[in-house]
Every structure is written in structure tokens, then in C-alpha cells.
N, C-alpha and C. Protein backbone atom coordinates (compact mmCIF):
# COMPACT_ATOMS: atom_id res chain seq x y z
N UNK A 1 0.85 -1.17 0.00
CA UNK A 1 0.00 0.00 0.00
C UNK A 1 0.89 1.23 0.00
N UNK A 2 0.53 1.97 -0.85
CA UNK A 2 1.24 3.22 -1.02
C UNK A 2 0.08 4.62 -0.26
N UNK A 3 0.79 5.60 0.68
CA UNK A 3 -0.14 6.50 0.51
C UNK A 3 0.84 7.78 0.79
N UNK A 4 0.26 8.98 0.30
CA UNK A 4 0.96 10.31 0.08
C UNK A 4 0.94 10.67 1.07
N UNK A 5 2.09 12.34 1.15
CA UNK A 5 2.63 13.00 2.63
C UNK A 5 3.30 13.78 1.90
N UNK A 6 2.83 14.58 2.68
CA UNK A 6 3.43 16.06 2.36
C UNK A 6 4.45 16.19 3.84
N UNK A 7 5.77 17.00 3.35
CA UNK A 7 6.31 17.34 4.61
C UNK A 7 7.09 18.81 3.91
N UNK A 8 7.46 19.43 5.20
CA UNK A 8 8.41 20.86 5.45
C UNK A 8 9.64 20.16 5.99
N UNK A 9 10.65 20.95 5.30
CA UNK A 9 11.90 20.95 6.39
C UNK A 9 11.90 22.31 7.48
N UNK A 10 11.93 22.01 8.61
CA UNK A 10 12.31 23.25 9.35
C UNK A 10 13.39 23.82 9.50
N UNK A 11 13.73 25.12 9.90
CA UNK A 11 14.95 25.97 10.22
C UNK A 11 16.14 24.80 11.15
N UNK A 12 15.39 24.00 11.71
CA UNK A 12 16.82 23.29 12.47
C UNK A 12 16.95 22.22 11.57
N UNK A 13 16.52 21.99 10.56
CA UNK A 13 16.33 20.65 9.77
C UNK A 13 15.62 19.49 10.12
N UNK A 14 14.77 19.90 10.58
CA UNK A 14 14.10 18.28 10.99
C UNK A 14 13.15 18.61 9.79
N UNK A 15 12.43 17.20 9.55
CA UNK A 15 10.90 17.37 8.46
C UNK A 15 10.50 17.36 9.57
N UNK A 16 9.02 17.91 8.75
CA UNK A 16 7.52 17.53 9.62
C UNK A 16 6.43 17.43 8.41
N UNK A 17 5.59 16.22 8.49
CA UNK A 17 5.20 15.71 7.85
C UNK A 17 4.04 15.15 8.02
N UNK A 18 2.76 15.53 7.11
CA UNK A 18 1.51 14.15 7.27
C UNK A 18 1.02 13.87 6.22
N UNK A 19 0.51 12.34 6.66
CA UNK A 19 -0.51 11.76 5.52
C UNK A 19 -1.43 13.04 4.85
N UNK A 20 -1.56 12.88 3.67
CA UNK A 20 -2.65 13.65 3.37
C UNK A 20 -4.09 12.86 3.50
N UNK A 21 -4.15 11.97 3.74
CA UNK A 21 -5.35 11.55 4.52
C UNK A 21 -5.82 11.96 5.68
N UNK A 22 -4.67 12.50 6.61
CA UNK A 22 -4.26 12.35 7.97
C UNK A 22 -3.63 13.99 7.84
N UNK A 23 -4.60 15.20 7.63
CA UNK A 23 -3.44 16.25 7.32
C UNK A 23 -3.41 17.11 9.00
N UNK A 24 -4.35 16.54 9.75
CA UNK A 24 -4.39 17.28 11.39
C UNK A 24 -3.58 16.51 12.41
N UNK A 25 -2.59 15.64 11.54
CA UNK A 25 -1.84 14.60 12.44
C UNK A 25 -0.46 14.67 11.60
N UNK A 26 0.45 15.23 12.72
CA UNK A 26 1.98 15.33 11.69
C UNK A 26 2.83 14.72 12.77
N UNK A 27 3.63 14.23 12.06
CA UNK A 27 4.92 13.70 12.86
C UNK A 27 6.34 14.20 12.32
N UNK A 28 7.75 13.89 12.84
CA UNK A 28 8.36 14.33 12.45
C UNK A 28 10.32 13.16 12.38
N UNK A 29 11.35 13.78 11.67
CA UNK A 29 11.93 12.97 11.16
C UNK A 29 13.04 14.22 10.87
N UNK A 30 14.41 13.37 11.14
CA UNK A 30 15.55 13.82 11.13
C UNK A 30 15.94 14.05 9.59
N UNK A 31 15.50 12.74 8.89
CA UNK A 31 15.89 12.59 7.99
C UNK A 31 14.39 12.00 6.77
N UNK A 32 14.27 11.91 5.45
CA UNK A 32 13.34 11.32 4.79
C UNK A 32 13.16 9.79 5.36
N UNK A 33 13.72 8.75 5.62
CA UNK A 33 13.81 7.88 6.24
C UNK A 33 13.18 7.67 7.30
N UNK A 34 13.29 8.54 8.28
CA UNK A 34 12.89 8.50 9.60
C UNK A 34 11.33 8.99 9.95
N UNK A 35 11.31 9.91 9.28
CA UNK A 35 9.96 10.73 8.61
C UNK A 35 9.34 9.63 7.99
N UNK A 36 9.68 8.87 7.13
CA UNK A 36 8.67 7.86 6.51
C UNK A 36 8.20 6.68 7.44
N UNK A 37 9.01 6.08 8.36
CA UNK A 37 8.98 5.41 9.22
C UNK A 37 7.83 5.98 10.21
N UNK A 38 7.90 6.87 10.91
CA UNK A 38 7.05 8.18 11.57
C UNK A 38 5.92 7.88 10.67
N UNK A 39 5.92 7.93 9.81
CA UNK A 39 4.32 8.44 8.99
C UNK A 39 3.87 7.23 9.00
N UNK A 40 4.40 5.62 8.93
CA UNK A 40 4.01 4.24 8.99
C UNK A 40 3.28 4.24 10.33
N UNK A 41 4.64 4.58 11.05
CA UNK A 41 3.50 4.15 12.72
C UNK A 41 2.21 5.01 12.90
N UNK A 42 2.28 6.23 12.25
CA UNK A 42 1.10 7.41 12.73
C UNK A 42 -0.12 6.39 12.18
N UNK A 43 0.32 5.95 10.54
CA UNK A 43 -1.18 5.45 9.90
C UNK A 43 -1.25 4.39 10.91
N UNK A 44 -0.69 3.60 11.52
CA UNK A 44 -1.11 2.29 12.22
C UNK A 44 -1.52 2.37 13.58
N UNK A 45 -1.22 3.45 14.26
CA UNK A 45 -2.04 4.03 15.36
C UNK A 45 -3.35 4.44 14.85
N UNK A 46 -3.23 5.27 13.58
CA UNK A 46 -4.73 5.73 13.57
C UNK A 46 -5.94 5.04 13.08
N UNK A 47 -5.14 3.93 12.30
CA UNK A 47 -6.05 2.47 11.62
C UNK A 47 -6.87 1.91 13.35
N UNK A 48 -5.85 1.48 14.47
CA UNK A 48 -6.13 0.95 15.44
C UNK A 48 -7.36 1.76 16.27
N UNK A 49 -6.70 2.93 15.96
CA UNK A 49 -8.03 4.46 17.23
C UNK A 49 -9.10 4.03 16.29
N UNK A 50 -9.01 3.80 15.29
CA UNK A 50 -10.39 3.98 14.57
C UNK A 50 -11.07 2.88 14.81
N UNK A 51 -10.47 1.79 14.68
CA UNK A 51 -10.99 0.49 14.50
C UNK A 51 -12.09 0.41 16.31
N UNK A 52 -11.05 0.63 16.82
CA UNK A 52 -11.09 1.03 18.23
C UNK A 52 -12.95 1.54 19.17
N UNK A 53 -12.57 2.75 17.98
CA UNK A 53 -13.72 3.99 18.54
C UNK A 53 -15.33 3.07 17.24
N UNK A 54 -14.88 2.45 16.06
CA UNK A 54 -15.70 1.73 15.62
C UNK A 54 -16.77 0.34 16.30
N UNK A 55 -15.89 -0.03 17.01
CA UNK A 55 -16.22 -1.25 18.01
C UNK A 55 -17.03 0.26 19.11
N UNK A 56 -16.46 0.45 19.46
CA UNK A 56 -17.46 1.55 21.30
C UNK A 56 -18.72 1.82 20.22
N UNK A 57 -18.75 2.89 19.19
CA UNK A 57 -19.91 3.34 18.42
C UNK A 57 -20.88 1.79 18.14
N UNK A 58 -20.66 0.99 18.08
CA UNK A 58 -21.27 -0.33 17.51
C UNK A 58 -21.75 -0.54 18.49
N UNK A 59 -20.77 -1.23 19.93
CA UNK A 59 -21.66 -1.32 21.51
C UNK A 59 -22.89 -0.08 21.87
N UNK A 60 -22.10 1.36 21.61
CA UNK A 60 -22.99 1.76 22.29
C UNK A 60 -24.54 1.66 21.27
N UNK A 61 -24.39 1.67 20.25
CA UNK A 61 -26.10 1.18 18.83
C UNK A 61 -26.35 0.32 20.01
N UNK A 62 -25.88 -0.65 20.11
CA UNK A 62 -26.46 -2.24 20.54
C UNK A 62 -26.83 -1.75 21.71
N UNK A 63 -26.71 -1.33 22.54
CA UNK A 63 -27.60 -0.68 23.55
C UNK A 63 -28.63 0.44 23.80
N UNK A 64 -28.87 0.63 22.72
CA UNK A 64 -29.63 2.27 22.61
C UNK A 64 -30.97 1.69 22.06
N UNK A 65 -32.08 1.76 22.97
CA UNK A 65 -33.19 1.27 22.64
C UNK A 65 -34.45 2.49 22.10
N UNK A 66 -35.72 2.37 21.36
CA UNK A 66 -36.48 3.24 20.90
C UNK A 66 -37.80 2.91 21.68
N UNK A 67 -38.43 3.93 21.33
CA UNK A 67 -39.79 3.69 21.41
C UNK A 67 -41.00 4.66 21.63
N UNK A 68 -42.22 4.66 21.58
CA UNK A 68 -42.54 5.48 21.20
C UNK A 68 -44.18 5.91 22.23
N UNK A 69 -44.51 6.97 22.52
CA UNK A 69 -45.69 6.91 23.41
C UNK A 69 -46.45 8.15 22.94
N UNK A 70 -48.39 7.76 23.88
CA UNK A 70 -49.34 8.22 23.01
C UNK A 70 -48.92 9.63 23.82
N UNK A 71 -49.64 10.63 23.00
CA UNK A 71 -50.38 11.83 23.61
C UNK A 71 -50.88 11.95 23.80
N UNK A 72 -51.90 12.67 24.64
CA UNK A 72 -53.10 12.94 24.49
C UNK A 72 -53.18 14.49 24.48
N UNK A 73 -53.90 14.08 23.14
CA UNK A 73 -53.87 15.66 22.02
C UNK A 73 -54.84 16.76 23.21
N UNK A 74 -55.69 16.59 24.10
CA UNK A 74 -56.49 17.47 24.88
C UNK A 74 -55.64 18.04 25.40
N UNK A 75 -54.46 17.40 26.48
CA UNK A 75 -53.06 17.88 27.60
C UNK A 75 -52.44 18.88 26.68
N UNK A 76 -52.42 18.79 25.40
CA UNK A 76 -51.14 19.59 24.56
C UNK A 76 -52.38 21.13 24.21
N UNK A 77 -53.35 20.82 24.06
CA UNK A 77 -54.55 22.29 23.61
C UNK A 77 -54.52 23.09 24.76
């Protein structure tokens, strides 16, 4: 799997860098190497948070019950 990243070099030389999938999540790297490495673990933390927060959103459906009751249209006039 290939995916894109944009990065800056800064004034002390480090990159800083993110997925463009991922552009509110940057990491950073001494070198292009290290930076790419950095950008592997970021996507695989954020594959996991997601997967993660997908499972809680699913439990909490499976517990969230409906239903529905009368009025009585006279109480509301």
C-alpha cells in the first residue's frame, strides 16, 4: 500500500510531515527515512483508534433502545 505525505523541512532541519489523509496529524523525522517510518506508525495508530472507537460506536447502537408513546392531544390544547 502506497499512501501520500506532504512534509516541510524546518529551520533546524528536521521534516515535519503528514498523511494527506491524515493532514491534522503530523509527525516528524531527522531525515526522509525517519519521517517515513514516523508516517508508517502514525497510519497504524490511527487504523487501530479507529478500529477502536468503531467497536465503542457499535456497543454503544447495541444498547440504545427506541420507542414510542401516546399523547393525548387534549393535555397539549
Amino acid at each position: 500500500m502506497q499512501l501520500e505525505y506532504t512534509y516541510t523541512e524546518e529551520p533546524d532541519g528536521w521534516l515535519v510531515g503528514y498523511l494527506n489523509i491524515y493532514p491534522e496529524h503530523k509527525t516528524q523525522g531527522k531525515d526522509v527515512e525517519e519521517l517515513e517510518l514516523m508516517l508508517a506508525d502514525l497510519y497504524e495508530m490511527l487504523k487501530v483508534s479507529e478500529a477502536r472507537y468503531a467497536e465503542l460506536e457499535r456497543q454503544e447502537k447495541a444498547r440504545q433502545r427506541t420507542g414510542k408513546i401516546n399523547i393525548n392531544a387534549e393535555v397539549l390544547a
